[in-house]
C-alpha atoms as a PDB file:
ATOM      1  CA  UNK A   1      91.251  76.830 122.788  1.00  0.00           C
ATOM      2  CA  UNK A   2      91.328  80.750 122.977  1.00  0.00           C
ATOM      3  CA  UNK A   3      92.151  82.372 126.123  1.00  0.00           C
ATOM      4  CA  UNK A   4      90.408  86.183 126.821  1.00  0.00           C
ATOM      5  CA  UNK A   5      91.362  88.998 128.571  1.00  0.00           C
ATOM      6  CA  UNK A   6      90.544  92.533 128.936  1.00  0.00           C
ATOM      7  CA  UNK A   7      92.010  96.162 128.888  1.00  0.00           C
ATOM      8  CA  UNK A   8      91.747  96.767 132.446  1.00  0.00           C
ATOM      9  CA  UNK A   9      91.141 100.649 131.857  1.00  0.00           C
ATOM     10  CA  UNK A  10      88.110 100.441 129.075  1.00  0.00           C
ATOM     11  CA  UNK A  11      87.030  96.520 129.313  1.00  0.00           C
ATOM     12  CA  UNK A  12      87.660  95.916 125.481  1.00  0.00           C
ATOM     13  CA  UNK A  13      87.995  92.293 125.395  1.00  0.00           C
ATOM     14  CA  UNK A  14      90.692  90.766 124.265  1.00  0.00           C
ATOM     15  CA  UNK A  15      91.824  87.031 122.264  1.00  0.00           C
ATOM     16  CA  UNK A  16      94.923  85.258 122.788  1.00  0.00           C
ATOM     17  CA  UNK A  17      96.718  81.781 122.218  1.00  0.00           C
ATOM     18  CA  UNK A  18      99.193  79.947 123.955  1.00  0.00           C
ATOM     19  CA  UNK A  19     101.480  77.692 122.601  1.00  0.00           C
ATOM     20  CA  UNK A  20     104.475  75.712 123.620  1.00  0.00           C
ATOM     21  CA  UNK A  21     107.204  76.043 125.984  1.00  0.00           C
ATOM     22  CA  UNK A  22     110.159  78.423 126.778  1.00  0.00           C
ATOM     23  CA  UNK A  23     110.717  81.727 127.224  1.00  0.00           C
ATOM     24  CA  UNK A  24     107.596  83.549 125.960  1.00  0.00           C
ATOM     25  CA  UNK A  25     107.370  85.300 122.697  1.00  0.00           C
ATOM     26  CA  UNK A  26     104.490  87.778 122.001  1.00  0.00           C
ATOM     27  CA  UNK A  27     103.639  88.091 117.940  1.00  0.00           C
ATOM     28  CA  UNK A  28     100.937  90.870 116.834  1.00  0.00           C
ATOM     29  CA  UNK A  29      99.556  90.701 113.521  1.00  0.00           C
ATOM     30  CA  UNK A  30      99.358  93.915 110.817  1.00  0.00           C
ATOM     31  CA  UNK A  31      96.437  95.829 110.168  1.00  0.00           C
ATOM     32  CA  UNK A  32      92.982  94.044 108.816  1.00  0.00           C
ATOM     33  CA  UNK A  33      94.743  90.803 109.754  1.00  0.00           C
ATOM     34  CA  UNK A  34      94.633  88.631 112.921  1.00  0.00           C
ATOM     35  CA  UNK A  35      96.502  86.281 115.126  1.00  0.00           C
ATOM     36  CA  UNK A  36      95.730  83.320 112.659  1.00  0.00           C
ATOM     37  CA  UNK A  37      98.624  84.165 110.297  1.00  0.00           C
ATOM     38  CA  UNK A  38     101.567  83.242 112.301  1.00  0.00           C
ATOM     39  CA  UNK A  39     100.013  80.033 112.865  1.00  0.00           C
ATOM     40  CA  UNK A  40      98.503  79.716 108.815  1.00  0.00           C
ATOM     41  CA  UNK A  41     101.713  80.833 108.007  1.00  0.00           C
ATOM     42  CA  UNK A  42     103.809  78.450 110.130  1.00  0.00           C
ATOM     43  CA  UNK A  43     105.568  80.838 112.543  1.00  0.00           C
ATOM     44  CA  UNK A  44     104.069  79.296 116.160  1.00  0.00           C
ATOM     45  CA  UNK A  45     105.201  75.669 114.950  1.00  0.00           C
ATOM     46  CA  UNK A  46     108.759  77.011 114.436  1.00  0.00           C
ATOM     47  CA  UNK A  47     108.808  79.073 117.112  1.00  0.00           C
ATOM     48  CA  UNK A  48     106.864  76.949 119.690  1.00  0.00           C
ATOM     49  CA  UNK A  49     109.896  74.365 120.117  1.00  0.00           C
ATOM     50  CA  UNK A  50     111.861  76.987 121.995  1.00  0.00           C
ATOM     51  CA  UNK A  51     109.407  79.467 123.390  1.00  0.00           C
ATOM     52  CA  UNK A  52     106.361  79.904 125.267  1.00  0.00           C
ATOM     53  CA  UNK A  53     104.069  81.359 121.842  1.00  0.00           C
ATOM     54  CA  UNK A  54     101.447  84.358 122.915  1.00  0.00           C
ATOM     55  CA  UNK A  55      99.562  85.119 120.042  1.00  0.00           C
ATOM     56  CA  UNK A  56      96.621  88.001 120.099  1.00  0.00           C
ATOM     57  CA  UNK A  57      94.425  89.759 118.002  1.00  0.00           C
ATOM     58  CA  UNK A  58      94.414  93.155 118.215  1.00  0.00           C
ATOM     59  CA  UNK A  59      91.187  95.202 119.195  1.00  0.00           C
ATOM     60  CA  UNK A  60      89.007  95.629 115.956  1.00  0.00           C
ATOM     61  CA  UNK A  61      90.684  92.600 114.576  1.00  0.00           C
ATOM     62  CA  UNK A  62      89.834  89.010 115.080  1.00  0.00           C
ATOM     63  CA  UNK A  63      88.067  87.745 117.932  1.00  0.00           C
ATOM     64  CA  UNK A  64      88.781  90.540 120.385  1.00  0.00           C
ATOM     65  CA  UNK A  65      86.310  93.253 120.677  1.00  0.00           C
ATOM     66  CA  UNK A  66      85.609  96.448 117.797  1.00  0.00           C
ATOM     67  CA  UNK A  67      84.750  99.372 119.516  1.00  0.00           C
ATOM     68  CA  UNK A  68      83.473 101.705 116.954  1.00  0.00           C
ATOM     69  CA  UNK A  69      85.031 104.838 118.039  1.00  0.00           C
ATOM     70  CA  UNK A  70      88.552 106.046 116.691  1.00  0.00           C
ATOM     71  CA  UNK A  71      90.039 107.009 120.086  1.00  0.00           C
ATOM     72  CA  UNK A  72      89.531 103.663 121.351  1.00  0.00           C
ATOM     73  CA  UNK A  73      92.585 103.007 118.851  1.00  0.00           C
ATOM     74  CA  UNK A  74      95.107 105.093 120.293  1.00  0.00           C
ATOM     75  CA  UNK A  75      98.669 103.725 120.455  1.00  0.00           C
ATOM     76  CA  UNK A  76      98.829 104.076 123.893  1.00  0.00           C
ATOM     77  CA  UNK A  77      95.172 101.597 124.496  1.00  0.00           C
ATOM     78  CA  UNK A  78      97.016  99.341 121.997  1.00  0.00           C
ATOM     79  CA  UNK A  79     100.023  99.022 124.693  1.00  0.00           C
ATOM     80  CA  UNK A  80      97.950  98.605 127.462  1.00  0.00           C
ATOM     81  CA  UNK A  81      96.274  95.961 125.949  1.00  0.00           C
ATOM     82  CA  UNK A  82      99.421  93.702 124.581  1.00  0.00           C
ATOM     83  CA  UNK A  83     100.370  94.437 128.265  1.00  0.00           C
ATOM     84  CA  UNK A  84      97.017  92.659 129.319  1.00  0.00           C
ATOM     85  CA  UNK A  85      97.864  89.642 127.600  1.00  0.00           C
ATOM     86  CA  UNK A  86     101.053  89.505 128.546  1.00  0.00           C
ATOM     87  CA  UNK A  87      99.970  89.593 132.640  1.00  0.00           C
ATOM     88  CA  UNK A  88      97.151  87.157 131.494  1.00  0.00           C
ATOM     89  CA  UNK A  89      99.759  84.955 129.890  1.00  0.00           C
ATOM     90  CA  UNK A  90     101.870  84.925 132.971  1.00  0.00           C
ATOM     91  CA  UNK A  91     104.637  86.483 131.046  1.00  0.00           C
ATOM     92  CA  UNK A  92     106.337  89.097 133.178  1.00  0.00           C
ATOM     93  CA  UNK A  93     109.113  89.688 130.356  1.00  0.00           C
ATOM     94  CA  UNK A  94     108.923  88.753 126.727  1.00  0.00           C
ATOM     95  CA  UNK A  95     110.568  88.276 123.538  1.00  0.00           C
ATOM     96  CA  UNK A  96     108.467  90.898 120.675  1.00  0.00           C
ATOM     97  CA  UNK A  97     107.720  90.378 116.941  1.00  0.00           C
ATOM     98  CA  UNK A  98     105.335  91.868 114.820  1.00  0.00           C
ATOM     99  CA  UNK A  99     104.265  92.710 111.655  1.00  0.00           C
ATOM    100  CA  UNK A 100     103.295  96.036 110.206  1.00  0.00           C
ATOM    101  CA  UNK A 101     101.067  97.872 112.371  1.00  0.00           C
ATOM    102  CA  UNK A 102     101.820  95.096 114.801  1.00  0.00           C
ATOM    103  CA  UNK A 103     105.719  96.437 114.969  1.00  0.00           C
ATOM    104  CA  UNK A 104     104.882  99.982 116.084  1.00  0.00           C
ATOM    105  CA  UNK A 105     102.933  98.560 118.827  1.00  0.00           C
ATOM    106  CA  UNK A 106     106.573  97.052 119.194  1.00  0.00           C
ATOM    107  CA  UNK A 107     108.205  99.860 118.917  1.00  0.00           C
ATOM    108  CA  UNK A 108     105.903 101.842 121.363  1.00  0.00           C
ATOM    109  CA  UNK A 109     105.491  98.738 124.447  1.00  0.00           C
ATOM    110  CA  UNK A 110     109.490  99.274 124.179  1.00  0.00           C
ATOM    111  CA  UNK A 111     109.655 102.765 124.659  1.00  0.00           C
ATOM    112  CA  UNK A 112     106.641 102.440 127.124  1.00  0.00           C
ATOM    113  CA  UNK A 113     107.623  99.434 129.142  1.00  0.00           C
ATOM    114  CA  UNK A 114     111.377  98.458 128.763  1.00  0.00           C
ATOM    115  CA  UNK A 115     111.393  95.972 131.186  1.00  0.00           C
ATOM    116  CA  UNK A 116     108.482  93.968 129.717  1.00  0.00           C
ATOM    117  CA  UNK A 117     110.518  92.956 126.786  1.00  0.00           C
ATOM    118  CA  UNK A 118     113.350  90.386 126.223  1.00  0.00           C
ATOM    119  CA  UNK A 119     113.973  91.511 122.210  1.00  0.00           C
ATOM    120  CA  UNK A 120     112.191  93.109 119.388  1.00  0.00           C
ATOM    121  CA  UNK A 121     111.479  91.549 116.473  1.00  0.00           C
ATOM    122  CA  UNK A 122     110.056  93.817 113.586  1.00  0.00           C
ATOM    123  CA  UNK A 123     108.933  92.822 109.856  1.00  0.00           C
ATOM    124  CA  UNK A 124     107.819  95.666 107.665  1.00  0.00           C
ATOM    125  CA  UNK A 125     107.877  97.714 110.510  1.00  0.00           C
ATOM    126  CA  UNK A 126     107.934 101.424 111.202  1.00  0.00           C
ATOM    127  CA  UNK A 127     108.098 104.436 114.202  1.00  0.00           C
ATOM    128  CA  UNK A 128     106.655 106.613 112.445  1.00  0.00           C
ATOM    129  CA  UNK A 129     103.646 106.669 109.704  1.00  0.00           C
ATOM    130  CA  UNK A 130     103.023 109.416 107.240  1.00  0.00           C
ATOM    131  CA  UNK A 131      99.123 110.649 106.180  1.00  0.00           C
ATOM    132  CA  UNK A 132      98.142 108.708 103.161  1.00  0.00           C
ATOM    133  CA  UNK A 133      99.828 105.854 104.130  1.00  0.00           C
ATOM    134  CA  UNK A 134      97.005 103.100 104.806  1.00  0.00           C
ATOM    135  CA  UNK A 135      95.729 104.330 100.639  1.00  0.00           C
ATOM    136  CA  UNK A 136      99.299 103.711  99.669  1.00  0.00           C
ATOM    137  CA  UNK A 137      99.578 100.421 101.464  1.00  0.00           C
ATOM    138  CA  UNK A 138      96.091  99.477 100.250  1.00  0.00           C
ATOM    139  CA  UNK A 139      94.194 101.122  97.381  1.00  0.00           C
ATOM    140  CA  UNK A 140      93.365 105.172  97.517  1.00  0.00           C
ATOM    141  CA  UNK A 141      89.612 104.730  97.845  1.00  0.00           C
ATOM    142  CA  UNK A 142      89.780 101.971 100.919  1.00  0.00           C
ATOM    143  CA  UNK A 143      87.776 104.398 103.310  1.00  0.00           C
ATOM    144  CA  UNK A 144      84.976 104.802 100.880  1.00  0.00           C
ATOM    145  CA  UNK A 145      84.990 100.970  99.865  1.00  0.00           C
ATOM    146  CA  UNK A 146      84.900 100.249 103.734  1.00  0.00           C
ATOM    147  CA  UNK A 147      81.462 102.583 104.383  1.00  0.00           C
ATOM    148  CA  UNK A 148      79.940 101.615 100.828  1.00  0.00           C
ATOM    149  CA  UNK A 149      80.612  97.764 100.755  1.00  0.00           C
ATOM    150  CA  UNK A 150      82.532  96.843 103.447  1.00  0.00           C
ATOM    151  CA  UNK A 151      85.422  94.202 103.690  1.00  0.00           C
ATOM    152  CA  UNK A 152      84.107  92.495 100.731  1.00  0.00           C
ATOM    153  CA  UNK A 153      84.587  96.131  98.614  1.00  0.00           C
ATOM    154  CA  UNK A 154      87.749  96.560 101.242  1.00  0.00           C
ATOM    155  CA  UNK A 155      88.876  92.808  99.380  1.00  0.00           C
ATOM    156  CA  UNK A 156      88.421  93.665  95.833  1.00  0.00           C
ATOM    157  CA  UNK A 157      89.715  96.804  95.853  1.00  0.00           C
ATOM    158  CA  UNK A 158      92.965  95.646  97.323  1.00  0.00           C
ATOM    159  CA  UNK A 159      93.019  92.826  94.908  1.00  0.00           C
ATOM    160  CA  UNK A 160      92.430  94.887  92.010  1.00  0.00           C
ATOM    161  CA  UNK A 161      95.425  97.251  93.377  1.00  0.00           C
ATOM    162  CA  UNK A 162      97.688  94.165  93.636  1.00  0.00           C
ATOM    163  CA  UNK A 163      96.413  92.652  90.357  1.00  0.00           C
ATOM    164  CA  UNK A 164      95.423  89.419  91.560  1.00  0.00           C
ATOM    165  CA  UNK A 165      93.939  87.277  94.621  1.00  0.00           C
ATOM    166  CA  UNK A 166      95.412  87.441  97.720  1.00  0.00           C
ATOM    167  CA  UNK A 167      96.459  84.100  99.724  1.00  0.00           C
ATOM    168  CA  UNK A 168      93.737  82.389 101.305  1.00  0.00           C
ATOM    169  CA  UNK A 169      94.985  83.153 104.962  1.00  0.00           C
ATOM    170  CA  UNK A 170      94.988  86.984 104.144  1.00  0.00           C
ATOM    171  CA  UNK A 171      91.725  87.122 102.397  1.00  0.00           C
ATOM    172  CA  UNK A 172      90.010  85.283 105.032  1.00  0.00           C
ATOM    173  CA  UNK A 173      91.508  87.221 108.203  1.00  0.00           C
ATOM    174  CA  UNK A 174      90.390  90.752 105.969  1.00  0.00           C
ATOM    175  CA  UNK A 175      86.624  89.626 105.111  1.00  0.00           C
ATOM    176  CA  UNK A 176      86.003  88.478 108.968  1.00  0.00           C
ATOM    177  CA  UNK A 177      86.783  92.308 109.920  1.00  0.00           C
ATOM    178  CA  UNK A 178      83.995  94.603 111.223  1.00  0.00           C
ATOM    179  CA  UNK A 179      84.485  97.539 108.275  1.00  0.00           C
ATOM    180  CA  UNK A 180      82.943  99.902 110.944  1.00  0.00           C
ATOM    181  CA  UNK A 181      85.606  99.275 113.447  1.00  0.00           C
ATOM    182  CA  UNK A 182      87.876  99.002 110.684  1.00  0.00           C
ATOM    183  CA  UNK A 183      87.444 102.278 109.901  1.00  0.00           C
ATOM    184  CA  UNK A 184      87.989 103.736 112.936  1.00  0.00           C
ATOM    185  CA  UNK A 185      91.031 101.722 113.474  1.00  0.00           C
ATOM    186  CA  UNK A 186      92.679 103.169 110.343  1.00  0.00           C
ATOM    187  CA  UNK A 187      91.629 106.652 110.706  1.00  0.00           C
ATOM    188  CA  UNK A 188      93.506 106.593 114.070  1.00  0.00           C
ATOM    189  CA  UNK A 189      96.705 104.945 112.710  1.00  0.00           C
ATOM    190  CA  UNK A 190      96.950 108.262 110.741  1.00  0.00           C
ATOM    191  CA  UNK A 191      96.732 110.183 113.474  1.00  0.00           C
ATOM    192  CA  UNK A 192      98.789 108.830 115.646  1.00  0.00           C
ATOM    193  CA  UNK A 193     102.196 110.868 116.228  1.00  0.00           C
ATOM    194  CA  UNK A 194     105.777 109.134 115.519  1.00  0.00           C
ATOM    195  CA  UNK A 195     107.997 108.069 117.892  1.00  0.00           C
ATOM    196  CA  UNK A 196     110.305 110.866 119.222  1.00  0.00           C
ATOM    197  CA  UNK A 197     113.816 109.692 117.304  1.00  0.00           C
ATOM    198  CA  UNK A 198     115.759 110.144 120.886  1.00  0.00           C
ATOM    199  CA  UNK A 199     113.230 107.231 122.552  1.00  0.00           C
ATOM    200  CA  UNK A 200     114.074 105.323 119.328  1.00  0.00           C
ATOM    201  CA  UNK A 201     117.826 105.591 120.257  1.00  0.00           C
ATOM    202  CA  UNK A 202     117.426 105.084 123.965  1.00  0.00           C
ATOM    203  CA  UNK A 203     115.997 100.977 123.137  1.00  0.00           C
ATOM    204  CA  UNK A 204     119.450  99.005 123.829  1.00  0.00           C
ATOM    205  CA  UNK A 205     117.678  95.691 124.107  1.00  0.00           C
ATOM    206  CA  UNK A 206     118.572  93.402 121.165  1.00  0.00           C
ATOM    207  CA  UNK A 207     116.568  94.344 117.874  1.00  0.00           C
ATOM    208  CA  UNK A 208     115.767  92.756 114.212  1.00  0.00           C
ATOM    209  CA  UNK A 209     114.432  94.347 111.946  1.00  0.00           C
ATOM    210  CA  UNK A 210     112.991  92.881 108.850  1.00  0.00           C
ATOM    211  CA  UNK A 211     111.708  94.610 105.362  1.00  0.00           C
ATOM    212  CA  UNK A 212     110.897  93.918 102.149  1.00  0.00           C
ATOM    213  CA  UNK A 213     113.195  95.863  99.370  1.00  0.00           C
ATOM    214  CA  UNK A 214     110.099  96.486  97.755  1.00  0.00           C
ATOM    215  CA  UNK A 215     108.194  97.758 100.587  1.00  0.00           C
ATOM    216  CA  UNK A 216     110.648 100.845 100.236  1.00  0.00           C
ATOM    217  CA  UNK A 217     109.430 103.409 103.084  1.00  0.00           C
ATOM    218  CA  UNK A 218     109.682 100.492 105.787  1.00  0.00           C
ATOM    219  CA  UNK A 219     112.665  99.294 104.890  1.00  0.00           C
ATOM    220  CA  UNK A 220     114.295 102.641 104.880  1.00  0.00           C
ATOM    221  CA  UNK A 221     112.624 103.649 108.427  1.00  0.00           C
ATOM    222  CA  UNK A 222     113.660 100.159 109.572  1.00  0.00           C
ATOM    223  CA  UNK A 223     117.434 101.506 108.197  1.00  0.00           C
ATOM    224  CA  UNK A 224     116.698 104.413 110.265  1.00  0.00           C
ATOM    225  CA  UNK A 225     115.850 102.866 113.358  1.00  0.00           C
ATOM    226  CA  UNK A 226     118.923 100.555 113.528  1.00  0.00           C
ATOM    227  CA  UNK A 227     121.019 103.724 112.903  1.00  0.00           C
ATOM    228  CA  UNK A 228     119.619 105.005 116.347  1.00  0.00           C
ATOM    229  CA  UNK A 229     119.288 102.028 117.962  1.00  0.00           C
ATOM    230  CA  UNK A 230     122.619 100.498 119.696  1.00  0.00           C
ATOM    231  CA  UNK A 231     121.896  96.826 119.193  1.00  0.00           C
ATOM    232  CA  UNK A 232     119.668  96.862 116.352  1.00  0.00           C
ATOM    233  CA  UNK A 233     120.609  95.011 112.833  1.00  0.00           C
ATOM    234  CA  UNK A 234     118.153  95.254 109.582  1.00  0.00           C
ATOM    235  CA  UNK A 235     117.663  92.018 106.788  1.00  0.00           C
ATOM    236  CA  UNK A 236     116.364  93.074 103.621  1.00  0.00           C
ATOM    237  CA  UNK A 237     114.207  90.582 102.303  1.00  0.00           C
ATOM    238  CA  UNK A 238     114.662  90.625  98.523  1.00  0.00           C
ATOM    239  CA  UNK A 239     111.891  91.386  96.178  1.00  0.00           C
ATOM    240  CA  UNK A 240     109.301  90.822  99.056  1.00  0.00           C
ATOM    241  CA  UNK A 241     107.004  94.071  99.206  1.00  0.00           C
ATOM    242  CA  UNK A 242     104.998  94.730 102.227  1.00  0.00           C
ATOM    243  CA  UNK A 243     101.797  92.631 101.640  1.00  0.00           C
ATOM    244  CA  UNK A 244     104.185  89.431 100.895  1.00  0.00           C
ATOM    245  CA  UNK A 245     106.790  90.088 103.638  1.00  0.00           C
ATOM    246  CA  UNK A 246     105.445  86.980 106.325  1.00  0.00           C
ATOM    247  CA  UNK A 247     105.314  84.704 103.333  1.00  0.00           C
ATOM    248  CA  UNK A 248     106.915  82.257 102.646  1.00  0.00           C
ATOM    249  CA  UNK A 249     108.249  81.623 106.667  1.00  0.00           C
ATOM    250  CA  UNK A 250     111.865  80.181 105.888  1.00  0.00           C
ATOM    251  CA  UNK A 251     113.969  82.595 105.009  1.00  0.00           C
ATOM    252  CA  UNK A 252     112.904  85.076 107.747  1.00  0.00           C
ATOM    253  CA  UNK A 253     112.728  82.052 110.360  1.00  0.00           C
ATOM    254  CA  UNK A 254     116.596  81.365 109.272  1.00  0.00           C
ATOM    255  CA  UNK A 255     117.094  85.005 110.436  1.00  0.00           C
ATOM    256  CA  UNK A 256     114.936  85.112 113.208  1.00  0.00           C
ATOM    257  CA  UNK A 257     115.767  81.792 115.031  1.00  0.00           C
ATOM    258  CA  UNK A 258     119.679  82.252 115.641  1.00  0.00           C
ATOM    259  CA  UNK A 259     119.071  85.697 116.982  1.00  0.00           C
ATOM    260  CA  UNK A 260     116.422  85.006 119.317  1.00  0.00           C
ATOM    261  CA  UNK A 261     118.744  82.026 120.489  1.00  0.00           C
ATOM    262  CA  UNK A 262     121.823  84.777 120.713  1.00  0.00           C
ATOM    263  CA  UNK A 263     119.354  86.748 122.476  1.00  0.00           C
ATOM    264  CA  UNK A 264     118.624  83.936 125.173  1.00  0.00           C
ATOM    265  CA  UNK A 265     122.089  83.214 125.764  1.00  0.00           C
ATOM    266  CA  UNK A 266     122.865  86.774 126.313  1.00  0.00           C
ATOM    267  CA  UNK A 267     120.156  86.470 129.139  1.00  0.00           C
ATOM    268  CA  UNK A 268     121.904  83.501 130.599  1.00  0.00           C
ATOM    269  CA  UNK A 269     118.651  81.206 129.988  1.00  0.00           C
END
């Protein structure tokens, strides 16, 4: 059953599960998608034998709340609201992974609140996002598709882009998104400034990074952040471009388990 919280500065309600035991692990799902994919795709039942497993959708995605307005998007609310869950959740420090849009909100809750997290785990992940980047990662014309026909245009657009359907898990978390929200939400990921490359190199706690060598501008900013970062380590995932980088689970789950057992014997756990 879902748990619900809210951002304790603007009262945007927010949806979480809980799953398992352990040390806790917070997982954020990319843009469009929600917190359904790490259990469609089989992450919480790997994950859940050794961890506490906090899963939440982001605001504008899912079952937490769409404000309408594109500076209720800002990096920082997104923070404050994965820090919500996480006080909800009874999880005073945490293990991080996320996906896409989901890793800078990584990337940011580290710089913002080091002491909150345990590890980062990123998977197509960036600090920094360029203009033109949500048309490149999607199809040009996904802002007009969005106003004109909403997530069903949003859907075959993207499909027509990638030639072909997308998996059942994806195409179902993208048509049960508010397109008005949705629109907001991506206008404000373009805004939003990059990390400063020093705050980058000041994260020392224990860091993978995952990309697809087809998803070439993540996987060489995820090159660049483990060149700043002091404990950080990239894995290429071969062939895998950013739309197919959770999918299938194995190979990154070979990766991912071993470190985040390093990582809690490191913390004497």
């Amino acid at each position: 059953m879902a748990s619900r919280t809210h951002n304790p500065d603007d009262g945007v309600e927010l949806s979480y599960d809980v799953a398992g035991e352990g040390e806790p692990i917070l997982l954020i799902h990319g843009s469009a998608l929600s917190r359904a994919i790490w259990r469609g795709f089989g992450y919480t039942k790997a994950l859940r034998e050794n961890h506490t497993v906090i899963t939440m959708d982001l605001r504008g995605h899912g079952r937490s709340g769409k404000p309408h307005t594109q500076a209720a998007y800002a990096m920082d609310v997104l923070v404050a609201d994965a820090l919500a869950v996480l006080d909800a959740a009874g999880a005073p420090r945490a293990h991080f992974g996320g996906y896409s849009v989901g890793a800078r909100v990584g990337f940011s809750l580290a710089v913002a609140a080091p002491e909150r997290l345990l590890s980062l785990t990123t998977l197509a992940g960036t600090f920094r996002i360029q203009p033109g980047s949500v048309g490149k990662l999607f199809f040009p014309e996904y802002d007009a598709a969005l106003g004109s026909g909403g997530m069903p245009a949003f859907v075959a657009g993207w499909e027509a882009r990638i030639g072909g359907p997308l998996d059942p898990q994806t195409r179902a978390a993208f048509l049960g998104n508010d397109p008005t929200a949705l629109r907001a939400y991506f206008r404000q990921t373009e805004a939003e400034p990059a990390i400063a490359e020093s705050d980058v190199a000041a994260l020392d706690l224990p860091a993978l990074l995952l990309a697809g060598t087809a998803d070439r501008d993540r996987l060489a900013d995820s090159r660049r952040a483990a060149e700043l970062m002091p404990n950080a380590r990239v894995v290429e995932l071969r062939g895998r471009n950013h739309g197919t980088t959770l999918f299938p689970a194995q190979p990154i789950l070979d990766e991912w388990l071993p470190f985040l057992a390093a990582a809690r014997a490191r913390g004497g756990t």
